[in-house]
Protein backbone atom coordinates (compact mmCIF):
# COMPACT_ATOMS: atom_id res chain seq x y z
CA UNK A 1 -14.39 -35.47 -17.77
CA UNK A 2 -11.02 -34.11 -16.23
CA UNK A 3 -10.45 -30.80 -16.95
CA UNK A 4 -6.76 -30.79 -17.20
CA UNK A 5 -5.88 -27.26 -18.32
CA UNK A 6 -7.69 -25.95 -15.07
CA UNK A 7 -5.88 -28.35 -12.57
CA UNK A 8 -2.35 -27.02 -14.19
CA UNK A 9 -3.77 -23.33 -14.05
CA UNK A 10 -4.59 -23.77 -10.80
CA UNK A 11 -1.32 -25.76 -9.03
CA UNK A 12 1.06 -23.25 -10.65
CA UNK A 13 -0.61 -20.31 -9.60
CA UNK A 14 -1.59 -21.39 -6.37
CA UNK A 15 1.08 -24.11 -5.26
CA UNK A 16 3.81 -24.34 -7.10
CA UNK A 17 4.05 -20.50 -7.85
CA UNK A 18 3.40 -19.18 -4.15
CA UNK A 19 5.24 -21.78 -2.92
CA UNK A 20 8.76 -21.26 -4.60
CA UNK A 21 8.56 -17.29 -4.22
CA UNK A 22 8.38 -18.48 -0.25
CA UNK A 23 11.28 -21.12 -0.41
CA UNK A 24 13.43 -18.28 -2.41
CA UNK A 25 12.38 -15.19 0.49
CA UNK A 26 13.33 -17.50 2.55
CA UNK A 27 16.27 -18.79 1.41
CA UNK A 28 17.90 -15.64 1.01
CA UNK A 29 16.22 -14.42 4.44
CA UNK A 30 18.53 -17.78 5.93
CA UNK A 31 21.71 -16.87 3.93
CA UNK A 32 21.63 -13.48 5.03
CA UNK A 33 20.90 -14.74 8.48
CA UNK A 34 23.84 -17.05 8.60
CA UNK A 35 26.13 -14.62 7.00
CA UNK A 36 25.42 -11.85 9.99
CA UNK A 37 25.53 -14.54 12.53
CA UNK A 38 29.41 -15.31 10.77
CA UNK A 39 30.31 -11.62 10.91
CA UNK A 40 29.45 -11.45 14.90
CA UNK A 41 31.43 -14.70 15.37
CA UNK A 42 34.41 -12.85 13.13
CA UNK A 43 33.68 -9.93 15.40
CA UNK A 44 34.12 -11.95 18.78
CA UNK A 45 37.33 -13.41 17.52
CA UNK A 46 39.14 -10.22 16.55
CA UNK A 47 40.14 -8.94 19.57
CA UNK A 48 42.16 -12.35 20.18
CA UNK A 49 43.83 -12.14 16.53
CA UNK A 50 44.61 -8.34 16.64
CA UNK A 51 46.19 -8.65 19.94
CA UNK A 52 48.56 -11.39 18.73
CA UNK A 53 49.26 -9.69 15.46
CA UNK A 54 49.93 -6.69 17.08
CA UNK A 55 52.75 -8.50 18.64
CA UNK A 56 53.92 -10.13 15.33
CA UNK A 57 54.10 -6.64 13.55
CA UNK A 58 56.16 -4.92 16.26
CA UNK A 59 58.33 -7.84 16.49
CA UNK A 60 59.00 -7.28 12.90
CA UNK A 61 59.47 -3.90 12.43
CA UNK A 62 61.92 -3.94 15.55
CA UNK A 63 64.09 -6.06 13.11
CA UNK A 64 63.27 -3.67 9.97
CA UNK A 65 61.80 -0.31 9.92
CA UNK A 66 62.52 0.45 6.33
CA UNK A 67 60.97 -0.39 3.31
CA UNK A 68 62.65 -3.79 1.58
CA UNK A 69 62.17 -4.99 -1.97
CA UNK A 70 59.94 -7.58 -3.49
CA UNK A 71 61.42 -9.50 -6.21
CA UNK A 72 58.35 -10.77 -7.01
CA UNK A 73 55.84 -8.05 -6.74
CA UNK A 74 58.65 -6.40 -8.24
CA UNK A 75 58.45 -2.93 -5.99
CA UNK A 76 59.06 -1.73 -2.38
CA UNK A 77 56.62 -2.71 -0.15
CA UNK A 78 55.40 -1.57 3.19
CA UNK A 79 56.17 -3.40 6.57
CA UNK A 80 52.68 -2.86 7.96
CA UNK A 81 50.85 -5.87 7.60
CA UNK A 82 47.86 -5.84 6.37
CA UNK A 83 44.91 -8.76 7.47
CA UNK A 84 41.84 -10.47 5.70
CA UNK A 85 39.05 -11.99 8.28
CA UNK A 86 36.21 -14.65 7.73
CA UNK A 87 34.68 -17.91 8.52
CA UNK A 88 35.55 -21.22 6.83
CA UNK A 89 34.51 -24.98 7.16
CA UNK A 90 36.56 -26.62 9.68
CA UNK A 91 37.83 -29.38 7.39
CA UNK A 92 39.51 -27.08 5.23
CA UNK A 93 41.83 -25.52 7.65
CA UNK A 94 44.22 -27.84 6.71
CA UNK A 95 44.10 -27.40 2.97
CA UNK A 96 43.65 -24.18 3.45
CA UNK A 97 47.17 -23.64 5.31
CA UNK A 98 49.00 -25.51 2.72
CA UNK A 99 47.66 -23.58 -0.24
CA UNK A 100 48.10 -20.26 1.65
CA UNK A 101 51.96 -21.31 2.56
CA UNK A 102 52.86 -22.09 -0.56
CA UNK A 103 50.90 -19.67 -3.01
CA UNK A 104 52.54 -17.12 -0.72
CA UNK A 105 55.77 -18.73 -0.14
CA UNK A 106 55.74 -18.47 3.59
CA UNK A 107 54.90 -14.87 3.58
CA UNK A 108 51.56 -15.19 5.34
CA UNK A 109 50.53 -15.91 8.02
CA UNK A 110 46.93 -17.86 9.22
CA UNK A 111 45.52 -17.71 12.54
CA UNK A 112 42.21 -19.66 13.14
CA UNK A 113 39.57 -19.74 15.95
CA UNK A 114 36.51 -22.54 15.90
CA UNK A 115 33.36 -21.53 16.03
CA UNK A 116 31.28 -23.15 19.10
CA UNK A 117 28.20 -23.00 17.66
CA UNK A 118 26.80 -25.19 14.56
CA UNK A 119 25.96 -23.00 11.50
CA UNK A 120 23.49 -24.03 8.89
CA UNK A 121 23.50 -24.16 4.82
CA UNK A 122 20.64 -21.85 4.38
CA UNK A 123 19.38 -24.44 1.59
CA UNK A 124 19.59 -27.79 2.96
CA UNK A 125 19.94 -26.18 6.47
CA UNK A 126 22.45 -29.05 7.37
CA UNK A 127 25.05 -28.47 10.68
CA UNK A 128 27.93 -27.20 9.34
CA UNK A 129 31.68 -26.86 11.94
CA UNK A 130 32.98 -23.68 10.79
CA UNK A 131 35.93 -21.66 11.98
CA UNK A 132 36.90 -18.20 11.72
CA UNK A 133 40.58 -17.09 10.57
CA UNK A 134 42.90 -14.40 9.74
CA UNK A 135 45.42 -14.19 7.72
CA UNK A 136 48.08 -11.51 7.76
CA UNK A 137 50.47 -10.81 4.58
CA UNK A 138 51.77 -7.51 3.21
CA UNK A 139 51.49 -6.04 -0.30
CA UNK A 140 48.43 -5.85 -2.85
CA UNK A 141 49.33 -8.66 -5.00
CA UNK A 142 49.52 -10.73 -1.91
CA UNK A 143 46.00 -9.86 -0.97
CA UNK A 144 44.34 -10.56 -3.95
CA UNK A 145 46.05 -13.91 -3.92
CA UNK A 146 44.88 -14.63 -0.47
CA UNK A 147 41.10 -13.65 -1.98
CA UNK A 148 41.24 -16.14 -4.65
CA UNK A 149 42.15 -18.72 -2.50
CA UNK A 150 39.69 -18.00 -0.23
CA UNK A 151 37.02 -18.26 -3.00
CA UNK A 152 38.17 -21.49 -4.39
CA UNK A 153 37.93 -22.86 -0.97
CA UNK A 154 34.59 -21.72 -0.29
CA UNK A 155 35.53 -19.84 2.66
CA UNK A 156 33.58 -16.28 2.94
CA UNK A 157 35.72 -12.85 3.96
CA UNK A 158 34.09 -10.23 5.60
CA UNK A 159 35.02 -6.79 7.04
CA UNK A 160 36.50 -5.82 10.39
CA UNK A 161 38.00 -3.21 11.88
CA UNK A 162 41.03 -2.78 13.96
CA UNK A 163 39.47 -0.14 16.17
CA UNK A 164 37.25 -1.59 19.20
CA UNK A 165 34.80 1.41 19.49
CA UNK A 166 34.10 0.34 15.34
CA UNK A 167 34.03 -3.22 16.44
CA UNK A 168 31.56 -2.86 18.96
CA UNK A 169 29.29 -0.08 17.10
CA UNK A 170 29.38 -2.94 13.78
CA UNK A 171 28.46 -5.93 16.55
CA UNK A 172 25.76 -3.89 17.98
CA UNK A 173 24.12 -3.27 14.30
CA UNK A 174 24.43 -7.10 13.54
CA UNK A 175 22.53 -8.03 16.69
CA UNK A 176 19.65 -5.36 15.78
CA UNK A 177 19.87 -6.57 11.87
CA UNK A 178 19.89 -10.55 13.93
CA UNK A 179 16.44 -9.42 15.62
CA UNK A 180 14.56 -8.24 12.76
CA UNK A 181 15.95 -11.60 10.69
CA UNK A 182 14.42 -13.43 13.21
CA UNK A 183 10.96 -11.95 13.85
CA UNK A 184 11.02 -12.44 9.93
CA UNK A 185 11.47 -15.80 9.32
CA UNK A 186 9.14 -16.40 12.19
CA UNK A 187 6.36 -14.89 10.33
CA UNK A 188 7.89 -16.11 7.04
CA UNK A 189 7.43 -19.69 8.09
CA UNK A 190 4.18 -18.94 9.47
CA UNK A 191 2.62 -17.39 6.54
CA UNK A 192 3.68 -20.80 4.43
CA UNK A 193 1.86 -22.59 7.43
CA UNK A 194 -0.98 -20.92 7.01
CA UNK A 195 -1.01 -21.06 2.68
CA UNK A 196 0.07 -24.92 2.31
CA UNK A 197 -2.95 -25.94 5.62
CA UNK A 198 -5.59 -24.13 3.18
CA UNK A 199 -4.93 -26.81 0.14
CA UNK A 200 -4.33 -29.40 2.51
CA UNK A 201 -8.68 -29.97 2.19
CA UNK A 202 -8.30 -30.73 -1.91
CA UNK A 203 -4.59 -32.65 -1.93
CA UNK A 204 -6.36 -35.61 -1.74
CA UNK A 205 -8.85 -34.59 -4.91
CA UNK A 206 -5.65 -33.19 -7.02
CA UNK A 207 -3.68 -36.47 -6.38
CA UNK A 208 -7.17 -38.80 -7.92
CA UNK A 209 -6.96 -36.24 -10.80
CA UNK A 210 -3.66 -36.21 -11.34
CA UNK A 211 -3.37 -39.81 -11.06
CA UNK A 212 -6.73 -40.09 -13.63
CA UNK A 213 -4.67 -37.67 -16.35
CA UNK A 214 -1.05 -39.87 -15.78
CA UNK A 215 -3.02 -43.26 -16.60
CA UNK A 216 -4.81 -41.58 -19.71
CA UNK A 217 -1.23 -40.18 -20.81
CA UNK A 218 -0.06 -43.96 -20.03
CA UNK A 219 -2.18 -45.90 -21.90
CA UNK A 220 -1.46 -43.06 -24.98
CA UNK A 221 1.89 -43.57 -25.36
CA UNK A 222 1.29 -46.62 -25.59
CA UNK A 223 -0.64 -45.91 -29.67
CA UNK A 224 1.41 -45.44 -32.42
CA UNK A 225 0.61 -42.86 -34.78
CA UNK A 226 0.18 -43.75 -38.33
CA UNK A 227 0.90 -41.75 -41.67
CA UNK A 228 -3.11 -40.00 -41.59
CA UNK A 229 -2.10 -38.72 -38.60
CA UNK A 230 -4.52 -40.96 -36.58
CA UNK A 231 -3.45 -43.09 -33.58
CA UNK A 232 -3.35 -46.85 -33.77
CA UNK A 233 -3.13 -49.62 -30.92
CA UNK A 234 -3.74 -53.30 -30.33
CA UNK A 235 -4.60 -54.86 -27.59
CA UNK A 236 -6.80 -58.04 -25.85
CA UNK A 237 -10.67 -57.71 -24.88
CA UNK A 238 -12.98 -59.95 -23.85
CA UNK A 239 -15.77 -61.23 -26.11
CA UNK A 240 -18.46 -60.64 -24.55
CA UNK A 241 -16.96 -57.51 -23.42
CA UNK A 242 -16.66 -56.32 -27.50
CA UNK A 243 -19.70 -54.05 -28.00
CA UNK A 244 -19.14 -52.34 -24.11
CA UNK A 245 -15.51 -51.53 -25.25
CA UNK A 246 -17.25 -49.61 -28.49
CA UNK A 247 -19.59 -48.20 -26.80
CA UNK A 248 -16.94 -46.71 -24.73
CA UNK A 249 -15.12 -45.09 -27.36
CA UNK A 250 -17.49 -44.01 -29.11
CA UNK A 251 -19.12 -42.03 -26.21
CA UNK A 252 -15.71 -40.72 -25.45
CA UNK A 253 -15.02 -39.29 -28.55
CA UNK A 254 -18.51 -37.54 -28.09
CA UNK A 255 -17.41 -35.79 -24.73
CA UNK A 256 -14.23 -35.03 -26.44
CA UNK A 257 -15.43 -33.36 -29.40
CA UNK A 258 -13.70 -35.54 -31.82
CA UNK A 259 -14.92 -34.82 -35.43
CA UNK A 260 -13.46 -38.08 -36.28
CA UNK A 261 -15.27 -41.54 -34.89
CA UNK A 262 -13.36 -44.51 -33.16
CA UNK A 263 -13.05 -47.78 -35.43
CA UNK A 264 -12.62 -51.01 -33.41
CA UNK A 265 -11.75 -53.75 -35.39
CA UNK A 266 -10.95 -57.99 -34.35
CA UNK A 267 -6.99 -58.87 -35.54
CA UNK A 268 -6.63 -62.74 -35.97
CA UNK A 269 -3.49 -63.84 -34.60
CA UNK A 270 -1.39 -66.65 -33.73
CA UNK A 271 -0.22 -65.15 -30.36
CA UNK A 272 -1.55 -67.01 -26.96
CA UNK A 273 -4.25 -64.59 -25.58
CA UNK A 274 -3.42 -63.60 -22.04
CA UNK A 275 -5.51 -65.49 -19.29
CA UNK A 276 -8.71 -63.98 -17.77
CA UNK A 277 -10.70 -64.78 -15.35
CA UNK A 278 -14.18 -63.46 -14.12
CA UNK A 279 -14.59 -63.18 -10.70
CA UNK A 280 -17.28 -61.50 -8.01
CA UNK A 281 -16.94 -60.69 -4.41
CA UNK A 282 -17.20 -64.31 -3.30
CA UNK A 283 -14.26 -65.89 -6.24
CA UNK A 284 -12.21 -62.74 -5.76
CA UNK A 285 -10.62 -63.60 -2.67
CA UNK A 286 -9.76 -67.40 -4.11
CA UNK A 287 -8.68 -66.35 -7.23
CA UNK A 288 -5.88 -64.29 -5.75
CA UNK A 289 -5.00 -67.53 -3.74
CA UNK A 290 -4.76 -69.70 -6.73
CA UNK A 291 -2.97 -66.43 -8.38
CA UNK A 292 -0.01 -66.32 -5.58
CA UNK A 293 1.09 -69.91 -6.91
CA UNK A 294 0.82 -69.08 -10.35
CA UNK A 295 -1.82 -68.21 -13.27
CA UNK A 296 -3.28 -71.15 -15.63
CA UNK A 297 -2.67 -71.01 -19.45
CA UNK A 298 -5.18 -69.51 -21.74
CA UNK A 299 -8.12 -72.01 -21.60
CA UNK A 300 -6.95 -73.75 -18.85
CA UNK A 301 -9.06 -75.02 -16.01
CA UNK A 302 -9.59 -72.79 -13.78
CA UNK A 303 -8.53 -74.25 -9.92
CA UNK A 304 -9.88 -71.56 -8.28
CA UNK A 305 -13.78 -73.32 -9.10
CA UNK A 306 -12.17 -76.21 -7.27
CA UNK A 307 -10.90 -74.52 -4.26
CA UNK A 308 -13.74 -72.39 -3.28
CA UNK A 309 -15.10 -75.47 -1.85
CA UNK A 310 -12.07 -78.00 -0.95
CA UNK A 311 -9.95 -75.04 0.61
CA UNK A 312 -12.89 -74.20 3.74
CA UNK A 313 -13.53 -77.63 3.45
CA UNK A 314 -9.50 -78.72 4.48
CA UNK A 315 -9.60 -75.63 6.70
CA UNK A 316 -12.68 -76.81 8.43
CA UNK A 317 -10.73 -80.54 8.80
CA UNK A 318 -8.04 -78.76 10.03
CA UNK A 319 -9.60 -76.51 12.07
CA UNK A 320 -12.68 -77.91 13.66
CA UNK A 321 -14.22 -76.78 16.54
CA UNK A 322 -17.73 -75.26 16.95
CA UNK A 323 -16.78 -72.22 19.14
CA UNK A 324 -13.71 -71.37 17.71
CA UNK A 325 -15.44 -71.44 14.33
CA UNK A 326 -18.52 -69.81 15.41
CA UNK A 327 -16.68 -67.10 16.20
CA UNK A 328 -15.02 -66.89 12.80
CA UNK A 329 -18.28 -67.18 11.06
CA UNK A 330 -19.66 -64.19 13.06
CA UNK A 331 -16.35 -62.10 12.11
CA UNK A 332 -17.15 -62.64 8.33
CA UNK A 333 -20.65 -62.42 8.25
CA UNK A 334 -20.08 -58.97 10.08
CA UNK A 335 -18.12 -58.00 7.16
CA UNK A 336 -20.57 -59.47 4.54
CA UNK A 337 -22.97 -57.33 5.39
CA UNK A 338 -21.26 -53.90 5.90
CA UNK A 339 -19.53 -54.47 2.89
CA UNK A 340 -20.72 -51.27 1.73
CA UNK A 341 -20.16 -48.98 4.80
CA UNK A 342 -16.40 -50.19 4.78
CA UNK A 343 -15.82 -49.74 1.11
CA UNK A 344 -16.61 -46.16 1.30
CA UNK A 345 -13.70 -45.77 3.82
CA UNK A 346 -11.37 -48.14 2.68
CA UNK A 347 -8.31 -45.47 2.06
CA UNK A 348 -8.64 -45.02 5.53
CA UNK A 349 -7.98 -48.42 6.96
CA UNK A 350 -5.15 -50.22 7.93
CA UNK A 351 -3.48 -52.60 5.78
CA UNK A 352 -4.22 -55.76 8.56
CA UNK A 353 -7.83 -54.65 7.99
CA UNK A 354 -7.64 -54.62 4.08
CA UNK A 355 -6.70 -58.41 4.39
CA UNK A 356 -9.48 -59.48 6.38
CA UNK A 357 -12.11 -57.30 4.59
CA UNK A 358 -10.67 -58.45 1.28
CA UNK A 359 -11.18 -62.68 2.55
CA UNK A 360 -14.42 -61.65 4.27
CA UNK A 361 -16.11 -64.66 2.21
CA UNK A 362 -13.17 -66.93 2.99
CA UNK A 363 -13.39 -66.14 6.48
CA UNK A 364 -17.32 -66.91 7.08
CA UNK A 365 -17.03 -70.10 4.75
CA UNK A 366 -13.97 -71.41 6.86
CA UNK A 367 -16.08 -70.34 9.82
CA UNK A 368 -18.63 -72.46 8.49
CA UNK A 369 -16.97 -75.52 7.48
CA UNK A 370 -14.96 -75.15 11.04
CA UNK A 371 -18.35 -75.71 13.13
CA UNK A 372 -19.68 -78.23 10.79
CA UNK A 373 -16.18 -80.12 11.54
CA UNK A 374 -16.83 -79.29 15.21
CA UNK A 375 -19.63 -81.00 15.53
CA UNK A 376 -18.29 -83.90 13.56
CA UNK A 377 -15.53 -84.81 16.37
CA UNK A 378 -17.87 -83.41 19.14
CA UNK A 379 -15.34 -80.60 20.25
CA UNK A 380 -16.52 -76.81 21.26
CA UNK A 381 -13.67 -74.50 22.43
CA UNK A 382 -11.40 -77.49 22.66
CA UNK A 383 -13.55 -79.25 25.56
CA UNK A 384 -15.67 -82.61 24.73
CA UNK A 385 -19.06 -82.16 23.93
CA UNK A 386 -22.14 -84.95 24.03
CA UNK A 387 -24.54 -84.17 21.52
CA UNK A 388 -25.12 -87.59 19.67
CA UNK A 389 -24.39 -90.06 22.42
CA UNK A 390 -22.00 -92.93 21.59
CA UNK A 391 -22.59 -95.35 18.76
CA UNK A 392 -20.85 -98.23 21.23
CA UNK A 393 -23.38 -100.63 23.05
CA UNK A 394 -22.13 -102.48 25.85
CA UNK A 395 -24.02 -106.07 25.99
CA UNK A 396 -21.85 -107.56 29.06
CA UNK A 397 -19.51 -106.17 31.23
CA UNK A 398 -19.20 -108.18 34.18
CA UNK A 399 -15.01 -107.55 34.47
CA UNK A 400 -13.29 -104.68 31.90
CA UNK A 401 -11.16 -107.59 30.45
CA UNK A 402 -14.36 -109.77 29.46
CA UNK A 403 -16.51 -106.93 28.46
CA UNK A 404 -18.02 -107.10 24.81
CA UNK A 405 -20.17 -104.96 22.60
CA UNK A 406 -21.37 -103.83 19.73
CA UNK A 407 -21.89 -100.42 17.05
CA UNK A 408 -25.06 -98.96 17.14
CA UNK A 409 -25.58 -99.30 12.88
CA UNK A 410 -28.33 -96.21 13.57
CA UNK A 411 -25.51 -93.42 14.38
CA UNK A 412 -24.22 -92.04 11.59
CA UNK A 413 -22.98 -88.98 12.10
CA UNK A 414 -19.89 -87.94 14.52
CA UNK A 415 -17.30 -89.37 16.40
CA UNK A 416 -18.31 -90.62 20.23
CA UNK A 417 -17.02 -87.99 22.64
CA UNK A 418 -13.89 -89.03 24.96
CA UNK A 419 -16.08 -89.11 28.54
């Protein structure tokens, strides 16, 4: 009986709950991560883009030190500039220049750095080329253009100040905050390590029992429900296999608890019945044969009764030799008999194993039929071999050209050797 409440009750509480309450710490452990390790690149680069717009505001209030008016913001603005810093992907620069010129109509300016290192997405923790960039523009309406922009281009804005002593007091906080992110998601990963190696022991039971609950759920959907509200299906059985199949229904309804009994019924029909065959450890492996070129009609003649002997027996024609065959004989017998040591541990076998394990019976009967051939042409491990002597009698052999003879009738088995 498969208790399937307790197998869900168990993998969502254990698994699947524990599990995704680690993925999410750690997922916003890594965003947070990535986002400080952003700001200390934006940090790095600021000194290079405030001294170079230092330059392009005193340049420009040289020309104009008075307040000049907007048309479009539609008041007098200011001629300090102001600035917006932050780290986008390196393949939007170019987008993101074009947008920025004309959203603003030339009136800001972007200034762009790229970042050395390769950041990560903090979900699919993929290499991402990011740069960091500044843009300087004047006015509020400008700035929250600039933002909006900068959101619909993914690109992420952080703080900075223009002072250095700020600068470097903010820098030294995001390498402490870097530490303590690290040490975290060290023992993070570790402690998800450490929970997913104790269930590692019963994967292999959960997968049998939730393969065992998929094939019931399989072969349900497969019944149609009728008006009563009781499930109906059709299907093929064997007759001799008719009063197992009740049996089997009717002794799982009792470990069900079903107040109402199973009722198997015969159908007479005019459709072809599917073909089956009964096989055993020794057909098995012929049957499959026979199979790969194609399955015989319902009441057909079964080939595979054919080839279990004419297949070792071509084989053995084929084949023949008495050591090489020997050899093969040994190899299946081997298998023969610790059939049932090796099908305890098949799941943990190779696939070139499966093969031979699975034609074990093949392989000792073309063993077989491969020495019996063997000592039909006289041949062991490809040398001549005299066993039966030669049926050839020579009567007179005075010169090779006037020699004569005659066929011993007694030999009757073999074929004489070549010396």
């Amino acid at each position: 009986r498969i208790d399937t409440p307790r197998i869900k009750q168990w993998y969502q509480r254990r698994v699947r709950g524990e599990t995704r309450q680690i993925n999410a710490n750690q997922e916003a452990l890594l965003r947070n991560f990535y986002e400080l390790k952003e700001l200390k690149h934006v940090l790095n680069s600021a000194s290079a883009f405030f001294q170079e717009g230092a330059a392009i505001q005193q340049e420009g209030l040289k020309e104009r030190l008075t307040p000049k008016y907007d048309e479009e913001v539609g008041s007098k603005v200011s001629r300090h500039l102001s600035f917006l810093c932050g780290v986008i992907n390196r393949a939007k620069i170019p987008v993101f220049e074009r947008v920025l010129w004309r959203a603003s109509r030339g009136k800001a300016l972007l200034r762009h750095m790229e970042i050395e290192e390769m950041l990560k997405d903090p979900v699919t923790e993929e290499d991402i080329p990011k740069s960091t960039f500044i843009v300087y523009f004047q006015g509020e309406q400008l700035k929250m253009r600039v933002k909006k922009i900068c959101e619909g281009l993914g690109a992420t804005t952080y703080p900075c100040k223009e002072d250095w002593e700020e600068r470097r007091h903010t820098e030294a906080e995001v390498d402490k905050r870097l530490q303590e992110l690290t040490s975290i998601l060290k023992e993070t990963k570790n402690h998800r390590f450490r929970m997913l190696n104790t269930v590692v022991s019963s994967i292999n039971s959960w997968i049998i029992q939730v393969r065992k609950v998929k094939a019931i759920w399989y072969t349900m959907n497969k019944f149609k429900k009728t008006e009563t509200g009781l499930l109906h299906a059709e299907g093929w059985c064997p007759k001799f296999q008719l009063n197992e199949l009740d049996r089997a229904l009717k002794r799982g309804a009792q470990v069900a608890g079903s107040e109402v009994a199973p009722i198997l019924n015969t159908v007479t029909t005019r459709r072809t019945p599917p073909t089956y065959h009964r096989t055993n450890k020794l057909t098995k492996g012929y049957q499959a044969i026979i199979d790969a070129y194609g399955v015989a009609t319902y009441q057909e003649i079964n080939p595979a009764i054919f080839a279990i002997i004419t297949f070792p027996f071509l084989f053995g024609i084929m084949f023949g030799d008495i050591g090489h065959g020997f050899i093969m004989f040994l190899i299946g017998l081997f298998l023969v008999v610790k059939e049932n040591y090796f099908l305890k541990r098949l799941k943990s076998y190779e696939e070139i194993f499966l093969m031979l394990f699975h034609g074990r019976y093949i392989i000792m009967m073309n063993g077989l039929f491969a020495m019996w051939a063997g000592f039909l042409y006289n041949d062991i491990f490809s040398l001549s071999l005299n066993i039966f002597g030669f049926s050839w009698r020579v009567s007179n052999f005075t010169q090779y050209e006037n020699a004569t003879g005659y066929i011993d009738p007694t030999r009757t088995f073999g074929l004489d050797p070549t010396t």
